[in-house]
N, C-alpha and C. Protein backbone atom coordinates (compact mmCIF):
# COMPACT_ATOMS: atom_id res chain seq x y z
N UNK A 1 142.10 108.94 27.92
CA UNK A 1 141.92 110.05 28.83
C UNK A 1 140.42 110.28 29.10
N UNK A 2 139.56 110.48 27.65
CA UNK A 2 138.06 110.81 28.07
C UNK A 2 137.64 109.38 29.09
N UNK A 3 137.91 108.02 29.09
CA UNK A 3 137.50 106.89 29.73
C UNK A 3 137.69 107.58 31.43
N UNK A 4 139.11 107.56 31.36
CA UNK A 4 139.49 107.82 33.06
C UNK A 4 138.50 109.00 33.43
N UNK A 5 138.22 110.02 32.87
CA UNK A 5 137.16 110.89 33.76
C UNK A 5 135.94 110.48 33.38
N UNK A 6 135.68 109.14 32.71
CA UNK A 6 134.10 109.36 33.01
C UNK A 6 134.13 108.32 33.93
N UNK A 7 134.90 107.43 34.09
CA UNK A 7 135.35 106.68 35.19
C UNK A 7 135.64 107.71 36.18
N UNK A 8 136.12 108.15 36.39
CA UNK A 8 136.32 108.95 37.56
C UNK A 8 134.84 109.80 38.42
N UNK A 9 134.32 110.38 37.25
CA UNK A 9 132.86 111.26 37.73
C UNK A 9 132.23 109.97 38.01
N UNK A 10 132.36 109.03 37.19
CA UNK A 10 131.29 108.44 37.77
C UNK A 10 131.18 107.40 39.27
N UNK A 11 132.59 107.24 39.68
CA UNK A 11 133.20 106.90 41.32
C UNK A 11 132.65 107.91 42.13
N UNK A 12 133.03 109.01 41.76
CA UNK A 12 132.62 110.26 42.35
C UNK A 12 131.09 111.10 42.77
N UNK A 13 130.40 110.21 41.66
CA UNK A 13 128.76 110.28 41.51
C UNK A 13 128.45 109.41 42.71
N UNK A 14 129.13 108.37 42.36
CA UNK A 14 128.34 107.16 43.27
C UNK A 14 129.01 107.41 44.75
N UNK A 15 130.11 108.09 45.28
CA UNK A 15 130.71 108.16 46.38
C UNK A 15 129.41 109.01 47.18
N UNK A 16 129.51 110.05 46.40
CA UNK A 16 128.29 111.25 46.79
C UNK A 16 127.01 110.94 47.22
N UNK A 17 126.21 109.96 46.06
CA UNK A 17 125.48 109.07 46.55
C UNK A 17 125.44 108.44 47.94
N UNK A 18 126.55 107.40 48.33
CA UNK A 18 126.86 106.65 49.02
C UNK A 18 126.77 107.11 50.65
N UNK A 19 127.37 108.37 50.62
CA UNK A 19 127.41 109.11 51.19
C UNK A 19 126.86 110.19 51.89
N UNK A 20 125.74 110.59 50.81
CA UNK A 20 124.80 111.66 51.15
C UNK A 20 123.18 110.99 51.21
N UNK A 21 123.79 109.96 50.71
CA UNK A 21 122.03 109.47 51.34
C UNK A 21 121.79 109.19 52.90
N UNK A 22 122.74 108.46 53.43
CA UNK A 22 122.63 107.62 55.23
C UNK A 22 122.96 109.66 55.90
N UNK A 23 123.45 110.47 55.09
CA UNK A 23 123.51 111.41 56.04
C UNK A 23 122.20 112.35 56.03
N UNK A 24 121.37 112.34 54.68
CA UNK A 24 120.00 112.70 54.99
C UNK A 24 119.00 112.18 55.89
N UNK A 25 119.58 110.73 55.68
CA UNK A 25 118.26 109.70 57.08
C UNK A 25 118.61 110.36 58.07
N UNK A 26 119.91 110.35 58.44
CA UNK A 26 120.73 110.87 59.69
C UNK A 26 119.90 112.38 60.25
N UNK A 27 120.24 113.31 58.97
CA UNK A 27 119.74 114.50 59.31
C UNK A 27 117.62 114.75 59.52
N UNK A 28 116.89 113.16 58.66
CA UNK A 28 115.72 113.64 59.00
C UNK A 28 115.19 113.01 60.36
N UNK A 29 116.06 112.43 61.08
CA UNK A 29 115.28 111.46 62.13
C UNK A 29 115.87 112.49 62.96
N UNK A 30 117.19 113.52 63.22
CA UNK A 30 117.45 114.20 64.25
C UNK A 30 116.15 115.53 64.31
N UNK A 31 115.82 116.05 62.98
CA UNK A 31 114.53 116.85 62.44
C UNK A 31 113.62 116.54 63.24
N UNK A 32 112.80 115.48 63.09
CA UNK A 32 111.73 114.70 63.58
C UNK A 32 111.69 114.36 65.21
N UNK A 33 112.95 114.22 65.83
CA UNK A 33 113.17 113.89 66.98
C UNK A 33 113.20 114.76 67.55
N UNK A 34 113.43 116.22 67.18
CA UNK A 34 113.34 117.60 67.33
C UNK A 34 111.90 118.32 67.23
N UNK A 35 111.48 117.67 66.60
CA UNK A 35 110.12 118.29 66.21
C UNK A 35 109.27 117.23 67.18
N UNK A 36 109.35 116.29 67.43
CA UNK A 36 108.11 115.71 68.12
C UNK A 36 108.84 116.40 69.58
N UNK A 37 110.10 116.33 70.03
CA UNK A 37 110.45 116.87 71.47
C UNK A 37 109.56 118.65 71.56
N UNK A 38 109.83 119.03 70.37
CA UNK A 38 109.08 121.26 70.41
C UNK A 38 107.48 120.66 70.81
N UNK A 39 106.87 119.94 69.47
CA UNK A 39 105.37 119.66 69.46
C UNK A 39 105.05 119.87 71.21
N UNK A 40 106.13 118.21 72.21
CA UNK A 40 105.90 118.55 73.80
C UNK A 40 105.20 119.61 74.37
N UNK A 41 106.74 120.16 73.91
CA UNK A 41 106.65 121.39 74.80
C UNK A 41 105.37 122.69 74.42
N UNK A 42 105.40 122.85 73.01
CA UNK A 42 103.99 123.42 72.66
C UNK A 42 103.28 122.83 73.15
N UNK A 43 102.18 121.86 73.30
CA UNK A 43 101.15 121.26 74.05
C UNK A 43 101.03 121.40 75.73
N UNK A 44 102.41 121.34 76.16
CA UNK A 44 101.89 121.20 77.80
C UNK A 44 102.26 123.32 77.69
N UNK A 45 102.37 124.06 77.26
CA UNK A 45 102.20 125.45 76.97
C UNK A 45 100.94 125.97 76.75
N UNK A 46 100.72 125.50 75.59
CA UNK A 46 99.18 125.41 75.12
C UNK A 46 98.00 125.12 76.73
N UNK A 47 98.18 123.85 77.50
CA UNK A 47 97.56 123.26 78.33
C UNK A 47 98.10 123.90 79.10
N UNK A 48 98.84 124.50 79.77
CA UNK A 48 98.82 125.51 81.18
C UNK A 48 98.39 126.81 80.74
N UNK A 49 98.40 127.43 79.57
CA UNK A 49 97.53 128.53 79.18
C UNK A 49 95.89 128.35 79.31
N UNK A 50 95.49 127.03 78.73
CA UNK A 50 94.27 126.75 78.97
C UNK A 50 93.58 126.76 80.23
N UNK A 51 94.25 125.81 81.19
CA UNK A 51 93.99 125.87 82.50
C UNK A 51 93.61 127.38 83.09
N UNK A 52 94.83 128.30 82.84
CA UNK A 52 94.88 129.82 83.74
C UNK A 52 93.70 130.21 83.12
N UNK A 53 93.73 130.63 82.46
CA UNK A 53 92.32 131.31 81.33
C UNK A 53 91.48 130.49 80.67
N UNK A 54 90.63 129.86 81.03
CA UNK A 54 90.26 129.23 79.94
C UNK A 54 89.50 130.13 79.60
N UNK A 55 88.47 129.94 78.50
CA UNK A 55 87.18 131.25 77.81
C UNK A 55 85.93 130.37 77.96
N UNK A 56 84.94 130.41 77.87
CA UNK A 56 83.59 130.45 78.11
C UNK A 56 83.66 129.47 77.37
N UNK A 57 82.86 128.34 77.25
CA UNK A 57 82.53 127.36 76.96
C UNK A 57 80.96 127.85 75.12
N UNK A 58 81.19 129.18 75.87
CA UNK A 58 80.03 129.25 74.40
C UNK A 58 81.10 130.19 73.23
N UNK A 59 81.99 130.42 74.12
CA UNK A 59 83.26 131.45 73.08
C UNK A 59 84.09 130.81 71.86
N UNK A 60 83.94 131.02 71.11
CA UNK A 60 84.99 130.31 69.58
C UNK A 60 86.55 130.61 69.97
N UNK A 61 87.32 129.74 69.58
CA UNK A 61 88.78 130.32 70.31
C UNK A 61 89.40 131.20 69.07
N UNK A 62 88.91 131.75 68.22
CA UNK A 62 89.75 132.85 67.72
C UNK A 62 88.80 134.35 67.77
N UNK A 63 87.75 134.03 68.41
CA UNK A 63 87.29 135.63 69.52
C UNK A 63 87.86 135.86 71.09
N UNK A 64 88.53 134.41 71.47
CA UNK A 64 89.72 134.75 72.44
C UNK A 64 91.37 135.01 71.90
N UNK A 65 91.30 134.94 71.15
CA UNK A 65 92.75 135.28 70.37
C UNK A 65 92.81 136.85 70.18
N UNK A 66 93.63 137.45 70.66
CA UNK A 66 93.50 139.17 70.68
C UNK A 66 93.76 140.01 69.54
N UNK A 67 94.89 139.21 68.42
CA UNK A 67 94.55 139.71 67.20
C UNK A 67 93.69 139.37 65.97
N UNK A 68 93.23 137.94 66.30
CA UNK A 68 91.84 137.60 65.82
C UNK A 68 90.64 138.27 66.09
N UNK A 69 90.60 138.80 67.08
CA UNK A 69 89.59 139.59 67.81
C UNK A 69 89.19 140.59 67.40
N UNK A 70 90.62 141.41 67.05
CA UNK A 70 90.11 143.06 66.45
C UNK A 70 90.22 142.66 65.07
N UNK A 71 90.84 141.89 64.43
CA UNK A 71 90.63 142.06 62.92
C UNK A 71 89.31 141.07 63.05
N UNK A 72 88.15 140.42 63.22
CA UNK A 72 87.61 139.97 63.12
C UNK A 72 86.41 140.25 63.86
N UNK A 73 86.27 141.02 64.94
CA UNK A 73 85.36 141.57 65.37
C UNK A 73 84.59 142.17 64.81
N UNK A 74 82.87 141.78 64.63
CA UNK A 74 81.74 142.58 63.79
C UNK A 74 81.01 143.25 64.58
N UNK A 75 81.31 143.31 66.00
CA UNK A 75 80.23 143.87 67.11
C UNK A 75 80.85 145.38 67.46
């Protein structure tokens, strides 16, 4: 009896294994494929914000950032 369940957990170990590994690849390449498609869309966001407004060429970009601004403002 103790044989058959350690035989058994251990089918059961390795099924899990077998199983849950190709579905993590699965789940990190849909992650990644997701995340480089957002990154896109942040960047050309980022770059049409830039365009409309840009700030002064002598300005640091977190004294154009508006809550950088007041918590960081010394003037």
């Amino acid at each position: 009896m103790r044989l058959d369940q350690t035989l058994g957990a251990g089918i059961l170990w390795i099924l899990g294994d077998v199983i849950g590994v190709p579905f993590l690849v699965v789940l990190m390449r849909a992650l990644s494929v997701h995340e480089r498609v957002r990154a896109r869309e942040v960047d050309v966001e980022l770059d049409v914000d830039l365009d409309e407004d840009s700030p002064p060429a002598s300005t640091l970009w977190w004294q154009t950032d508006p809550e950088l601004r007041e918590r960081f403002d010394r003037h």
